[in-house]
Protein backbone atom coordinates (compact mmCIF):
# COMPACT_ATOMS: atom_id res chain seq x y z
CA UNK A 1 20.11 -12.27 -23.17
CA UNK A 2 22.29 -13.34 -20.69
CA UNK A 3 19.94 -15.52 -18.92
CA UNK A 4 18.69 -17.04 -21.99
CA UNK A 5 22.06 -18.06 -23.05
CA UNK A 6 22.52 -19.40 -19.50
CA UNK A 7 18.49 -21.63 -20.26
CA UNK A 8 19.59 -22.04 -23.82
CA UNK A 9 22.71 -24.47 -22.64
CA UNK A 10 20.16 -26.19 -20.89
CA UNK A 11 21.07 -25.29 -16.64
CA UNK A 12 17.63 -24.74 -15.64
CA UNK A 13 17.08 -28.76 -14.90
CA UNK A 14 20.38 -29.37 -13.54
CA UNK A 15 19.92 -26.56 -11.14
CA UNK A 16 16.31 -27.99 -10.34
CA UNK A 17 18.67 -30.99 -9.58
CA UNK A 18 21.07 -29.16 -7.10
CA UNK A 19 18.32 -27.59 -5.01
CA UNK A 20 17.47 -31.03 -4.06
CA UNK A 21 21.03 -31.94 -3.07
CA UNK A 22 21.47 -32.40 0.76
CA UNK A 23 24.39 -29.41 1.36
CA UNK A 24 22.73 -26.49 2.17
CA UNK A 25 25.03 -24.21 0.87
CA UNK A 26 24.44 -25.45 -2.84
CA UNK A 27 21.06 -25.24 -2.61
CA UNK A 28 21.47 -22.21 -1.53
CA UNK A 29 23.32 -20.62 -4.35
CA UNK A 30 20.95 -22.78 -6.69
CA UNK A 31 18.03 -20.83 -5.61
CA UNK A 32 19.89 -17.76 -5.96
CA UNK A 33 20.53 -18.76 -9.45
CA UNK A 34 17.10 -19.80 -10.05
CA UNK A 35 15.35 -16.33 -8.77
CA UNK A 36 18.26 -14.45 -10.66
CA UNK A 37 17.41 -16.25 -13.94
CA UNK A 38 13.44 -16.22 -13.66
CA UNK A 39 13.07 -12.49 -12.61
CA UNK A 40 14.18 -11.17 -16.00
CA UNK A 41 10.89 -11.91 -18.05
CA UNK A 42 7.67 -14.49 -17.89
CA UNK A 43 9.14 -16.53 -20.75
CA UNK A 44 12.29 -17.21 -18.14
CA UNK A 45 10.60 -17.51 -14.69
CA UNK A 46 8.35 -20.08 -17.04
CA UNK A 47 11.30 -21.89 -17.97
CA UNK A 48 12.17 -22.43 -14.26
CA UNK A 49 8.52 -23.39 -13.80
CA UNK A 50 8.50 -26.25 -16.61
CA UNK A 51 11.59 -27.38 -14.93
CA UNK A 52 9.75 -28.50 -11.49
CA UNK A 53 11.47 -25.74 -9.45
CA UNK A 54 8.10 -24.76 -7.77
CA UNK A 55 7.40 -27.47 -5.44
CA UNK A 56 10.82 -27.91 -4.48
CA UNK A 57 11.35 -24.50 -3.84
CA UNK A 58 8.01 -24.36 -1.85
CA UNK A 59 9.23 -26.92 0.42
CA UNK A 60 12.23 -25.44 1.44
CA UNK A 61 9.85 -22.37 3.00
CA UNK A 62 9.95 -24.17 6.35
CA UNK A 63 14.09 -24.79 6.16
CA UNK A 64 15.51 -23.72 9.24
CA UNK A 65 18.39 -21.81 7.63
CA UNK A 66 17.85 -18.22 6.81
CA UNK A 67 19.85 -17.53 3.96
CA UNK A 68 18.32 -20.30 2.19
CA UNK A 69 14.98 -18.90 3.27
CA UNK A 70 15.85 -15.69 1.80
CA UNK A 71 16.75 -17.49 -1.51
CA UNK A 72 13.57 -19.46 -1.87
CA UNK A 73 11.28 -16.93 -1.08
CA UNK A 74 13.09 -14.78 -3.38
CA UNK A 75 12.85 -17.14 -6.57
CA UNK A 76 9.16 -17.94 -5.57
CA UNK A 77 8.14 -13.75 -5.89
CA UNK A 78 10.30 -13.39 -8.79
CA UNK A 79 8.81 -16.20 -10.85
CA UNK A 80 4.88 -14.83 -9.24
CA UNK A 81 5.57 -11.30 -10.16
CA UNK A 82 5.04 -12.09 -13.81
CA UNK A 83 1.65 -12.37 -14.57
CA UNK A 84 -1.76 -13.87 -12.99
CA UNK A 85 -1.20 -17.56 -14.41
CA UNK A 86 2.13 -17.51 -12.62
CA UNK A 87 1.12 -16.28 -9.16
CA UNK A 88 -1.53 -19.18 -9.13
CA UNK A 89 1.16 -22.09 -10.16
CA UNK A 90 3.03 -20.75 -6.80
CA UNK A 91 0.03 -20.63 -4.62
CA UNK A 92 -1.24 -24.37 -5.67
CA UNK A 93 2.11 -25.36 -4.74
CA UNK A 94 0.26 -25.22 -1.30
CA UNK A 95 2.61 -21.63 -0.16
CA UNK A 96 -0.53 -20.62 2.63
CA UNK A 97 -0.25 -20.32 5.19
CA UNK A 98 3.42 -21.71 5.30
CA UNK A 99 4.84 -18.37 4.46
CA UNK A 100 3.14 -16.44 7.04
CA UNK A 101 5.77 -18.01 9.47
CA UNK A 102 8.28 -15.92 7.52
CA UNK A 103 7.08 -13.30 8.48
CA UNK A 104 8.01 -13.97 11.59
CA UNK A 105 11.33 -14.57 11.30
CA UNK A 106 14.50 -13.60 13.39
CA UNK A 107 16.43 -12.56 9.74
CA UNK A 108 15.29 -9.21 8.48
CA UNK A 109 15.73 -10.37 4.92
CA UNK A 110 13.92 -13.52 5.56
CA UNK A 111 11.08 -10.84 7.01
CA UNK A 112 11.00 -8.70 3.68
CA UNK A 113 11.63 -11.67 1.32
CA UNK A 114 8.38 -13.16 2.43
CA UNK A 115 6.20 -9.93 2.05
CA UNK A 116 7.30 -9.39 -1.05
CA UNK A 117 6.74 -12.72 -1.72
CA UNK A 118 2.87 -11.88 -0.77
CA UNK A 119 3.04 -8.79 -2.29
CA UNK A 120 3.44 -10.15 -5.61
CA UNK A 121 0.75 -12.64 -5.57
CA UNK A 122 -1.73 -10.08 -3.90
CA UNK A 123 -0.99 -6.95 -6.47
CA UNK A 124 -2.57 -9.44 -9.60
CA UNK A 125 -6.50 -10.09 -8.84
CA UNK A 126 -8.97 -9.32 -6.13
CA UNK A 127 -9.30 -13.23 -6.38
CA UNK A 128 -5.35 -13.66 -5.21
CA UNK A 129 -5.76 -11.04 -2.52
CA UNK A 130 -8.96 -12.71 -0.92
CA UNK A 131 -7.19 -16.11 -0.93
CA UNK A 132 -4.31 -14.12 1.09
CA UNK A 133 -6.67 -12.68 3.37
CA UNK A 134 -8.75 -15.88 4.04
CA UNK A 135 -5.36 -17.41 4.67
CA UNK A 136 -4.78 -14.86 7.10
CA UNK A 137 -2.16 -13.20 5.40
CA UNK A 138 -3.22 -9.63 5.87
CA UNK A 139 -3.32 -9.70 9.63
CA UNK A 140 0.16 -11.28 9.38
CA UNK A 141 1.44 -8.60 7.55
CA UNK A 142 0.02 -5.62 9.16
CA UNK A 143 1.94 -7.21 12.96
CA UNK A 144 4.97 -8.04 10.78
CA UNK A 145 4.88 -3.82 9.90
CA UNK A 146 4.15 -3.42 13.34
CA UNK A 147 7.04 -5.03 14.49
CA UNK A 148 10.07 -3.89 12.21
CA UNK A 149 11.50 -0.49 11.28
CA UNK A 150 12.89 0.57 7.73
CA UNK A 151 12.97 -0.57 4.50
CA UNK A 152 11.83 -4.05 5.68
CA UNK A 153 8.29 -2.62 6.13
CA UNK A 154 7.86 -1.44 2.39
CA UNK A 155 7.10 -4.52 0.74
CA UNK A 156 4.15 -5.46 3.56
CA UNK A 157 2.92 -1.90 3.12
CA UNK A 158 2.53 -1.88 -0.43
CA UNK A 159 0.80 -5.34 -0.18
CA UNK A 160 -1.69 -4.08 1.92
CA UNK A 161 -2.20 -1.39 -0.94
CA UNK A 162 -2.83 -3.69 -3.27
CA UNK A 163 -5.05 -5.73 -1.45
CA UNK A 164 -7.05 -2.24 -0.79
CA UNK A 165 -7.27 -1.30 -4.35
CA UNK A 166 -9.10 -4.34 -5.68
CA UNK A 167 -12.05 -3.71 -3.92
CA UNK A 168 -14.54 -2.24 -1.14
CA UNK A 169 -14.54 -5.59 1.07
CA UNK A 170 -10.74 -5.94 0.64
CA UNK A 171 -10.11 -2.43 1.48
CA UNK A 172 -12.48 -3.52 4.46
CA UNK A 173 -10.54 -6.12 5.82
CA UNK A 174 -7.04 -4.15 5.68
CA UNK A 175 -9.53 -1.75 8.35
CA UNK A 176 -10.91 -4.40 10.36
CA UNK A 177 -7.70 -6.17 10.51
CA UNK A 178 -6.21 -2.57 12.26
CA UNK A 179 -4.07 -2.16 9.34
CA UNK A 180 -4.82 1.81 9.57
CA UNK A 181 -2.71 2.34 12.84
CA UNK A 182 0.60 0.74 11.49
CA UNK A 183 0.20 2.31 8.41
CA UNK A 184 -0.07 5.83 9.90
CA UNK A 185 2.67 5.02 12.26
CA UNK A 186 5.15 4.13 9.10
CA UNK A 187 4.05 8.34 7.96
CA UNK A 188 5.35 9.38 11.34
CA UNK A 189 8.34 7.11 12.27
CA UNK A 190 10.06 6.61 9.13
CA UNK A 191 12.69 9.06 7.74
CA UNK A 192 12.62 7.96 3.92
CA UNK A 193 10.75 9.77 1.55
CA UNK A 194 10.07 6.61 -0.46
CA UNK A 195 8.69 4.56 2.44
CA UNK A 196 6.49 7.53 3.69
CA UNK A 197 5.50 8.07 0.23
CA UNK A 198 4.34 3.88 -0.31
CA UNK A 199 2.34 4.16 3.44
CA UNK A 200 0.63 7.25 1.98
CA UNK A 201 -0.07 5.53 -1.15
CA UNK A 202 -1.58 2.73 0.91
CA UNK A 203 -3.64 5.29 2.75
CA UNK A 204 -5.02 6.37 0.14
CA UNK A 205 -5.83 2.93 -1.30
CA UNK A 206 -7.89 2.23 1.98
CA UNK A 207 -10.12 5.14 2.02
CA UNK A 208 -10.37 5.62 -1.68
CA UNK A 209 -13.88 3.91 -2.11
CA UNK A 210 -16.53 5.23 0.44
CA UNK A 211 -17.43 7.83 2.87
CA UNK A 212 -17.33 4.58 5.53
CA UNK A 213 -13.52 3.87 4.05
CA UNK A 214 -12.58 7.14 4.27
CA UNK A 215 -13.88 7.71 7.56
CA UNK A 216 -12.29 5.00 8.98
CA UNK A 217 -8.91 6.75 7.98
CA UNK A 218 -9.66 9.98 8.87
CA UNK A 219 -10.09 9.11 12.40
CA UNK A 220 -7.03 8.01 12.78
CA UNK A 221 -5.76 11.62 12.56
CA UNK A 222 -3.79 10.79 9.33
CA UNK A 223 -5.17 13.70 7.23
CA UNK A 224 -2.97 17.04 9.07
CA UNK A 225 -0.11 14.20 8.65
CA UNK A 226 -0.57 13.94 5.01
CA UNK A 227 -1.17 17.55 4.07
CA UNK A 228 2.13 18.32 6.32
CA UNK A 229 3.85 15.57 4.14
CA UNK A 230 2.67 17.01 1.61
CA UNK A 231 3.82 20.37 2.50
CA UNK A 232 6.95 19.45 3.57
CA UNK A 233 9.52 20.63 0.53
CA UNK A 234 12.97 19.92 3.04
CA UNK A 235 13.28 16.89 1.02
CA UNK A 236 15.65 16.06 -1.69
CA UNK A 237 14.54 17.39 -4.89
CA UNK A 238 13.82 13.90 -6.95
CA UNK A 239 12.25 12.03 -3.91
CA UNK A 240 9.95 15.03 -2.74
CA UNK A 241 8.64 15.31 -6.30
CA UNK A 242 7.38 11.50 -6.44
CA UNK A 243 6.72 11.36 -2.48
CA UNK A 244 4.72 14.97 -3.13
CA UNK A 245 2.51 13.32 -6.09
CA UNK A 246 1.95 10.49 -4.04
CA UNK A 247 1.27 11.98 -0.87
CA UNK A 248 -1.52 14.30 -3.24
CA UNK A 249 -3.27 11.56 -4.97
CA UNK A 250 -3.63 9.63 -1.13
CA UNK A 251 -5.48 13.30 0.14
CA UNK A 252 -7.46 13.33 -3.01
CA UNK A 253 -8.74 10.11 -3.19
CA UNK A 254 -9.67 10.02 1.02
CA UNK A 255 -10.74 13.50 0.70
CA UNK A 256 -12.70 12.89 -2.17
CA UNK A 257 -14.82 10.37 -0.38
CA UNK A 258 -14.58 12.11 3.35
CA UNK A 259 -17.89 13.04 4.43
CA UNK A 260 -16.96 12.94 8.21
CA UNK A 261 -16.32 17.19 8.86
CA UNK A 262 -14.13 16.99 11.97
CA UNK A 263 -11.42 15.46 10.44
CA UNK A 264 -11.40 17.34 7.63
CA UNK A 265 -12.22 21.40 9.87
CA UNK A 266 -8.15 21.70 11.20
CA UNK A 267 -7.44 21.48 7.29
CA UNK A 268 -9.12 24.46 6.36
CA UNK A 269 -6.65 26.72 8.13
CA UNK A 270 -3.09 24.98 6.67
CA UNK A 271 -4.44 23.36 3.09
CA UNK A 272 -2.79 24.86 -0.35
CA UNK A 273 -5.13 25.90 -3.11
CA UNK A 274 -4.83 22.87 -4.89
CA UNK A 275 -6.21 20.72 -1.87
CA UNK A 276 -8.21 23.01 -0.44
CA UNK A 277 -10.78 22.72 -3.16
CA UNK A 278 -11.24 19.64 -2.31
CA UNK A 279 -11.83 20.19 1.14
CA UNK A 280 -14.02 22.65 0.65
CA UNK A 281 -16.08 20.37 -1.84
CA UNK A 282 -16.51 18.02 0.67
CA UNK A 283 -18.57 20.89 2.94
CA UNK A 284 -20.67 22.16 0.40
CA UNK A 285 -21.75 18.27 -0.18
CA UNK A 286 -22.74 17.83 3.16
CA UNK A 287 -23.58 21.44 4.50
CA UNK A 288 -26.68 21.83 2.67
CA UNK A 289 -28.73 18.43 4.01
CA UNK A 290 -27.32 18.58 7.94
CA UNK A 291 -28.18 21.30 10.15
CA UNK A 292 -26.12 20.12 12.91
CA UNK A 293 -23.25 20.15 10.96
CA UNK A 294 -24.23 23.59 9.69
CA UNK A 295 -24.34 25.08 13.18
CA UNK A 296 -20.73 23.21 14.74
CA UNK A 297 -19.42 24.83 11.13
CA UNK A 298 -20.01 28.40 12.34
CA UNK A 299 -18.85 28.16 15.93
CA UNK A 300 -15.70 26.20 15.78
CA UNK A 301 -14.94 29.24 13.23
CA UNK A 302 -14.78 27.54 9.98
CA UNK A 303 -17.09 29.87 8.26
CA UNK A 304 -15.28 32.54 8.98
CA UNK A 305 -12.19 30.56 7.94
CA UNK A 306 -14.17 29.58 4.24
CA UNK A 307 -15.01 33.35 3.79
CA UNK A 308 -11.27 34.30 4.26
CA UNK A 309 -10.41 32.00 1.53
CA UNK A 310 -8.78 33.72 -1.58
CA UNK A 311 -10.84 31.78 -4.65
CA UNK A 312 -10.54 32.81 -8.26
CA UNK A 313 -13.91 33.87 -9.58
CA UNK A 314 -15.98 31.78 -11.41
CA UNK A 315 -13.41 29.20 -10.35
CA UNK A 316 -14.74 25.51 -9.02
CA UNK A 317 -13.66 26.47 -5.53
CA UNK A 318 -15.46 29.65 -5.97
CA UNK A 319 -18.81 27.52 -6.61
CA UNK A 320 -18.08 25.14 -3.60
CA UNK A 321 -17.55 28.22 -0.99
CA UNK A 322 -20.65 29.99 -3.21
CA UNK A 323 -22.76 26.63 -1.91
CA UNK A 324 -22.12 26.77 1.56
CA UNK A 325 -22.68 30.52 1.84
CA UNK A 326 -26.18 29.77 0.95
CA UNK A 327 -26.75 27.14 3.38
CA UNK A 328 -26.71 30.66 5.93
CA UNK A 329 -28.89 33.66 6.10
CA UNK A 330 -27.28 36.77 4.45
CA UNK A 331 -26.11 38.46 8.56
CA UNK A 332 -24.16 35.19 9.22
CA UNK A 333 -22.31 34.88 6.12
CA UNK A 334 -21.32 38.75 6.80
């Protein structure tokens, strides 16, 4: 309401007005204004929009004064994170690859402003997220990751999440673009629940969609680091519960699609009943039509390891370990 009365009294042009002015320090506080008024609702950040503010803000990305770096990029993601139609009005105002130099920048804020500035245009369509990528914003992200620590990294992991989700070939180019390493390095290095939580999440967006997806994150040794996230209850109580659902869903939906049985062997001995069925799923679908596979399964031990497995019976687990017991005559199984 606030902010309306604020539009209503008609401040949105005049501030337009002042972010034009030559003194840096008004337009910074004018942009402040701006990305404080627009991030409220789409019928406010439109307001701003209407006004012009877009492709003045948009050519202050190159300013060479941080804080009113931060600013700008700030009012550009709040008036993108809206809706579609929005994120599009920001990117014609010719953003790419501009931005990407922000991500570069000396000032941590600058850093995070601009990769959540991606972020928001990237989360709305596969059609956003391939313009990023052809732009060359995902391999700008992923070495911007690479190169900071903390809660600067959150906003460029949870981009590359997004740009994962949409689809198989964007999923594709977050691997080919070595987003995996970075992203499993954020698991190990970090010390907050909520970032390890958003890298998992990302994870898990990556090698949700085939057995070549999930492959490609399973070799990068991130499944024993997951389940031991997932494992881990030290945590505080609020954070481990959302970090914990997260962290399950990313196991899930690689597991789920993880035909590749080395990575998935050292799990058998450590995985809860919960996750182990769906470990165990995964080796009765593949089992039965490789014979290779079948013979590595009994002498690294993990047929001895499935038999020692407690399952309900009748239960789905039960079936899965039921399946690979008949993949071997009766005097191996025993």
């Amino acid at each position: 309401e606030l902010s309306q009365a604020v539009v209503d009294a008609g401040a949105v042009p005049l501030l337009v007005l002042c972010i034009q002015e030559p003194e840096i320090a008004l337009k910074r506080i004018a942009a402040s204004t701006l990305s404080d008024i627009s991030k409220h609702s789409p019928e406010l950040a439109q307001t701003v929009v209407d006004a012009g503010a877009i492709a003045h803000l948009a050519q202050m990305i190159l300013n060479p004064d941080a804080k009113l770096k931060r600013q700008v990029l700030s009012a550009l993601s709040q008036i993108a994170k809206h809706s579609v139609d929005l994120a599009e009005l920001v990117v014609e105002a010719e953003i790419f690859p501009v931005v990407l130099t922000c991500l570069k920048d000396s000032d941590e804020y600058v850093k995070k402003n601009g990769a959540t500035l991606i972020r928001e245009i990237a989360k709305h369509t596969p059609e956003l997220s391939q313009l990023i990528v052809n732009a060359g914003g995902v391999a700008a992200v992923i070495d911007c990751i690479g190169s900071c620590r903390g809660t600067v990294r959150l906003p460029g992991i949870m981009m590359l999440g997004y740009v994962a989700a949409h689809s198989e070939n964007l999923s594709m180019a977050v691997i080919v673009s070595k987003g995996i390493p970075p992203l499993c390095a954020c698991l190990i290095e970090e010390h907050e629940d909520h970032i390890k939580a958003a890298a998992a999440w990302a994870l898990g967006q990556v090698g949700r969609h085939t057995p070549e997806h999930a492959r490609a994150v399973a070799v990068a040794n991130v499944l024993p680091t997951l389940l031991a996230m997932y494992m881990d209850t030290r945590s505080s109580e609020d954070l481990q519960m959302k970090a914990s659902i997260f962290t399950k869903k990313a196991l899930k939906n690689i597991l789920q699609k993880c035909t590749y049985l080395p990575a998935l062997e050292p799990l058998l001995h450590d995985a809860p009943p919960n996750i182990m069925k769906h470990i165990v799923g995964q080796f009765s679908k593949v089992l039965p039509h490789d014979s290779k596979a079948r013979r590595l399964f009994v002498t690294t031990g993990g047929l001895k390891k499935v038999q020692e497995i407690k399952a309900e019976p009748g239960s789905l687990l039960q079936e899965y370990i039921n399946t690979i017991n008949n993949c071997y005559p009766e005097e191996i199984v025993r």
